[in-house]
C-alpha atoms as a PDB file:
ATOM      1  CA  UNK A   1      94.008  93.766 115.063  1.00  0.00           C
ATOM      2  CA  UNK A   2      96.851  95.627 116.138  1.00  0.00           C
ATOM      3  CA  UNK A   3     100.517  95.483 115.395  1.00  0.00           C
ATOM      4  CA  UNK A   4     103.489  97.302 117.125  1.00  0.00           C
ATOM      5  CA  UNK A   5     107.020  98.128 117.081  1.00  0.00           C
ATOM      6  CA  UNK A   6     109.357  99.987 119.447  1.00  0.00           C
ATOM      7  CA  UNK A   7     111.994 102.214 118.696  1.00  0.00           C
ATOM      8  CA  UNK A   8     114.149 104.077 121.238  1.00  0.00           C
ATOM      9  CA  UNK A   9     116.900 107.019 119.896  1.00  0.00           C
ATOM     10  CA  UNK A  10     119.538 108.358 121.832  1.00  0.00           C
ATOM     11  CA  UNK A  11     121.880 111.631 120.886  1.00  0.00           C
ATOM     12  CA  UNK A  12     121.088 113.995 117.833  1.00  0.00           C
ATOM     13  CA  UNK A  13     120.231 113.067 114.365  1.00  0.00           C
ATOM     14  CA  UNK A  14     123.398 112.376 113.012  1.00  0.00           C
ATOM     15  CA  UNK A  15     125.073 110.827 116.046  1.00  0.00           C
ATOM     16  CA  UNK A  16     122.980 109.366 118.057  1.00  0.00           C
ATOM     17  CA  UNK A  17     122.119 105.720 117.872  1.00  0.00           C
ATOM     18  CA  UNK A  18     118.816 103.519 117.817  1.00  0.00           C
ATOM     19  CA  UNK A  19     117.369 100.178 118.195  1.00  0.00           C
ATOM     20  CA  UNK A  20     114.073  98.836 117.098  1.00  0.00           C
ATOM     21  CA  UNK A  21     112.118  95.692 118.634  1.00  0.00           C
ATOM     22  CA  UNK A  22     109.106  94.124 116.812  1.00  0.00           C
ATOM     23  CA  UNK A  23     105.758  92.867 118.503  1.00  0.00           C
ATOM     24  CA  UNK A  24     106.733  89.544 117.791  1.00  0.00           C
ATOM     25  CA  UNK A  25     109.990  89.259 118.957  1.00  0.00           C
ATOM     26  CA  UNK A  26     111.931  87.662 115.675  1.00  0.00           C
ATOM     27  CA  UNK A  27     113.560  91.669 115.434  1.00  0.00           C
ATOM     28  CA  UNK A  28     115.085  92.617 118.968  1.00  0.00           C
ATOM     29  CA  UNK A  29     117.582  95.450 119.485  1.00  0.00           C
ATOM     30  CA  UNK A  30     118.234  96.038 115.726  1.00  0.00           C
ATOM     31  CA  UNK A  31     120.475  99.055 115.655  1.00  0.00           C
ATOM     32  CA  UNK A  32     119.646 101.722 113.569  1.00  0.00           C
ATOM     33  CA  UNK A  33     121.693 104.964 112.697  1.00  0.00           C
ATOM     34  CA  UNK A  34     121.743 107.988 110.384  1.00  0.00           C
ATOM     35  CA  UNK A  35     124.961 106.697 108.825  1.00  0.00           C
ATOM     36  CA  UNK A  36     122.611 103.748 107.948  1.00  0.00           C
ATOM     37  CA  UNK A  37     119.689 105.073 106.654  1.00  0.00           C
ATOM     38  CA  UNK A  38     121.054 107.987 104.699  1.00  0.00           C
ATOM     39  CA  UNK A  39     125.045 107.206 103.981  1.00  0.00           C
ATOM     40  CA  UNK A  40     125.580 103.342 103.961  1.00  0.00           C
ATOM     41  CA  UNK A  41     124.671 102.642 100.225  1.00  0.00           C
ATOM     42  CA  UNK A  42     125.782  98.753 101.133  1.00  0.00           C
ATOM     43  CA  UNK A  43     122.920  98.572 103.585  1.00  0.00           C
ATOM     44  CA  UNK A  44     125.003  96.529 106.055  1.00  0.00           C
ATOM     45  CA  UNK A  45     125.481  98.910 108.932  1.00  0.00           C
ATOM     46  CA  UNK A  46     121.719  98.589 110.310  1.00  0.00           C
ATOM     47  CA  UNK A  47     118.446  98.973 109.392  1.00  0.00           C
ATOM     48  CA  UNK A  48     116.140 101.773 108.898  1.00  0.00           C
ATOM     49  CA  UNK A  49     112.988 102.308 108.159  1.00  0.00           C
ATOM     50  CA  UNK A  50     112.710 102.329 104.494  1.00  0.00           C
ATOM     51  CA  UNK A  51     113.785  98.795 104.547  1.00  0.00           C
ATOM     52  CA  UNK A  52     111.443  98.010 107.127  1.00  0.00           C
ATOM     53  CA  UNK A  53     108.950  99.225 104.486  1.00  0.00           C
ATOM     54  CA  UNK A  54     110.101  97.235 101.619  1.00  0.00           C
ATOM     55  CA  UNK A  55     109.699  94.260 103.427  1.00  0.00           C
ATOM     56  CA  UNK A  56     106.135  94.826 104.297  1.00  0.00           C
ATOM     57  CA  UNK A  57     105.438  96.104 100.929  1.00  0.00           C
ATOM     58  CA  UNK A  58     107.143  93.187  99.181  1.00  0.00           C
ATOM     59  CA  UNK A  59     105.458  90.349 101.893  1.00  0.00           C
ATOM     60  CA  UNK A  60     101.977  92.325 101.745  1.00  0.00           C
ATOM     61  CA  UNK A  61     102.085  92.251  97.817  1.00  0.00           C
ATOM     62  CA  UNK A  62     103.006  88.711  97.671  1.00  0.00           C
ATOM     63  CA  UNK A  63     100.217  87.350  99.937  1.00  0.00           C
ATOM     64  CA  UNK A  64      97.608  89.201  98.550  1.00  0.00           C
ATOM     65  CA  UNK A  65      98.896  88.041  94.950  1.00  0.00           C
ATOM     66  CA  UNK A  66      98.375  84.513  96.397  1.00  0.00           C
ATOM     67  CA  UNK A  67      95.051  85.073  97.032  1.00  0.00           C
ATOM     68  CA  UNK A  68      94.170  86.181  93.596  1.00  0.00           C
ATOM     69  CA  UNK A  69      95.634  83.595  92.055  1.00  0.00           C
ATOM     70  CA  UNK A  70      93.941  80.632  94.215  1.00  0.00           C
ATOM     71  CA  UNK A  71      90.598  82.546  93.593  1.00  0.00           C
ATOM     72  CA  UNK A  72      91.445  82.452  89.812  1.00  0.00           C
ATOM     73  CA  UNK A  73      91.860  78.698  89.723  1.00  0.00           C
ATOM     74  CA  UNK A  74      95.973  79.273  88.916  1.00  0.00           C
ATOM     75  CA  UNK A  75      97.698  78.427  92.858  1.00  0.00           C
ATOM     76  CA  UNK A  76     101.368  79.967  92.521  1.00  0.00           C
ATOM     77  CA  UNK A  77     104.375  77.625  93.196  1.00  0.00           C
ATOM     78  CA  UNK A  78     106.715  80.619  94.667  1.00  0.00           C
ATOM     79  CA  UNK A  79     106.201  84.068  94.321  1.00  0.00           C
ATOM     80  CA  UNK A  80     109.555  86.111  94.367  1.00  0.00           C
ATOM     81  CA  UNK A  81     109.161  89.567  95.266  1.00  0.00           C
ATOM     82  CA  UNK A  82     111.072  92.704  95.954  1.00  0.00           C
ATOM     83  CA  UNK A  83     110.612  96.238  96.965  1.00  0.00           C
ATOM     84  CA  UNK A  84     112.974  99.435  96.868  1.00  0.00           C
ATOM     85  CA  UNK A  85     111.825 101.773  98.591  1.00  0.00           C
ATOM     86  CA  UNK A  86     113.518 104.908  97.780  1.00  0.00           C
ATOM     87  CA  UNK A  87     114.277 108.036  99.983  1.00  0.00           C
ATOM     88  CA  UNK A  88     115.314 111.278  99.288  1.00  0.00           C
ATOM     89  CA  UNK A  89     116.998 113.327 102.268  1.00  0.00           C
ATOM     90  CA  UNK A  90     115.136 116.100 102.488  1.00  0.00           C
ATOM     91  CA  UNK A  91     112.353 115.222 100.736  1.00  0.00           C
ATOM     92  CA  UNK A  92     111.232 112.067 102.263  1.00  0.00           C
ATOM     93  CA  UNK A  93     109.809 108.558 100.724  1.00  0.00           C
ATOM     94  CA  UNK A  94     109.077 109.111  97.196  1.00  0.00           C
ATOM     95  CA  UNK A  95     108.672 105.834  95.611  1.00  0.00           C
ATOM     96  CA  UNK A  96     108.246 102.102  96.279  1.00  0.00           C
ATOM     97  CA  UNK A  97     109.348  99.908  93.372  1.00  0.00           C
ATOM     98  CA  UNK A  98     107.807  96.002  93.145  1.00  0.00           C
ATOM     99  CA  UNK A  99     109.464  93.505  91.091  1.00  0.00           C
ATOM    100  CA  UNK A 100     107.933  89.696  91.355  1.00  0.00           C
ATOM    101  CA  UNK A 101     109.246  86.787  89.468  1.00  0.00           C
ATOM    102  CA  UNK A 102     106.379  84.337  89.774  1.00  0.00           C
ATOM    103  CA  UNK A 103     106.373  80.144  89.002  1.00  0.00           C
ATOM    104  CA  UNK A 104     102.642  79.735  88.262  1.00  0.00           C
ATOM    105  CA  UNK A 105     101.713  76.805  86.566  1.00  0.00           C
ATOM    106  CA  UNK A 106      98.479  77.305  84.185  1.00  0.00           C
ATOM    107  CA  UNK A 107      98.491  80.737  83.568  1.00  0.00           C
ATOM    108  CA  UNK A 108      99.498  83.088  80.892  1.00  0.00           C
ATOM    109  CA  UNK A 109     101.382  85.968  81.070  1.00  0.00           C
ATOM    110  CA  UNK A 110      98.593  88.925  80.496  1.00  0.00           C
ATOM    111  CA  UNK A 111      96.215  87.183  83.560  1.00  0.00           C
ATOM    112  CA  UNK A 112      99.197  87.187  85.651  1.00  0.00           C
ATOM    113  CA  UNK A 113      99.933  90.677  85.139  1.00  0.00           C
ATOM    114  CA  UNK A 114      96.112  91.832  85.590  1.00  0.00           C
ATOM    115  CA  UNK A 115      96.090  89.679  88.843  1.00  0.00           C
ATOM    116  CA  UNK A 116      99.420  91.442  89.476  1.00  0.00           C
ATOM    117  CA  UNK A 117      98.456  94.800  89.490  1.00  0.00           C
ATOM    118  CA  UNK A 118      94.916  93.955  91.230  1.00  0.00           C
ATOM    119  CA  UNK A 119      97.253  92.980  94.185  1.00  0.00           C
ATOM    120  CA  UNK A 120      99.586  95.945  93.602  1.00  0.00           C
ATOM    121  CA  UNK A 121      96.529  98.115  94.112  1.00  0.00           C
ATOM    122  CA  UNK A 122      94.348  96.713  96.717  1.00  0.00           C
ATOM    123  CA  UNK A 123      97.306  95.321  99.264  1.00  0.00           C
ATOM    124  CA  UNK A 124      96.743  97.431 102.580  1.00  0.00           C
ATOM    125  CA  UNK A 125     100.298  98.100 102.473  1.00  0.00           C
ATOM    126  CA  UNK A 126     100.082  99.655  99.189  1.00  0.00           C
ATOM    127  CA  UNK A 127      97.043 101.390 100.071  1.00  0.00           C
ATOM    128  CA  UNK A 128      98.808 102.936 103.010  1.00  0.00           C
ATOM    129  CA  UNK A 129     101.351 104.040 100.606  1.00  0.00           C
ATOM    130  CA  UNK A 130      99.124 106.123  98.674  1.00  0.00           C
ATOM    131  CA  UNK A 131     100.827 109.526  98.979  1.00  0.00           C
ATOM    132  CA  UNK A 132     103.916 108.097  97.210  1.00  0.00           C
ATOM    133  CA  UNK A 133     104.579 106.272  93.508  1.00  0.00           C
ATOM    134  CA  UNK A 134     104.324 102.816  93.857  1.00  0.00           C
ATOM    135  CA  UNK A 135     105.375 100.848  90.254  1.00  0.00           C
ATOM    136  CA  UNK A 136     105.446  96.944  89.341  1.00  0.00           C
ATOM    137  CA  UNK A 137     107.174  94.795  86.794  1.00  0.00           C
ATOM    138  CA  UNK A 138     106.074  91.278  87.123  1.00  0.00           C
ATOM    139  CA  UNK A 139     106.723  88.174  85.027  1.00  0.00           C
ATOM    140  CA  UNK A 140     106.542  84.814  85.232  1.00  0.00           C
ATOM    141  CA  UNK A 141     109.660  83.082  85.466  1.00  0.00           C
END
């Protein structure tokens, strides 16, 4: 199975201009700038794509986590989790931090973590992220 995305860039690095289009149509013509991915701290100017790989990392983790947990017996509720990704200019992606707040009734707290870091490991986005540091601090909530 394939998935795509399309991104067309006009000008030079710092002032040209971009927009991205996903496969499935529910992200058309999102702008995206080098203001935005280096400068705008806020995050509101456009996207880039180190938040495009948060949310994959964060959505990725987060099914796979379900999985684990319906194999172990222990279905989760809600599973609330986040990923910064962090880039350096000049250096590149270096990290992708996963925080998960999870409301899973009949488990404890050290089964949750195990199953936690299983899915940390062994979710294909994580796997693809295997040249940088990828942490997790997960809790139930």
């Amino acid at each position: 199975m394939d998935r795509s995305a399309t991104a067309v860039w006009k000008g030079g690095l710092k002032d040209g201009t971009g927009i991205l289009d996903l496969q499935s149509g529910v992200f058309k013509a999102q702008p995206y700038s080098f203001k935005g991915r280096f400068e705008d701290e806020s995050g509101k100017s456009g996207t880039n794509p180190e938040e495009l790989i948060a949310a994959a990392h964060a959505g990725c983790f987060a099914m796979q986590l379900s999985h684990f947990l319906a194999e172990n017996g222990t279905p989760a509720e809600k599973l609330d989790a986040r990923a910064v990704v962090t880039v350096i200019p000049g250096t590149g992606i270096t990290k992708s931090a996963l925080t998960l707040v999870g409301t899973v009734p009949g488990i404890d707290q050290a089964k949750f973590k195990e199953l936690a870091v299983n899915a940390k490991e062994n979710c294909p986005v994580s796997k693809a992220l295997g040249a940088i540091e990828v942490t997790l601090d997960a809790r139930l909530g």
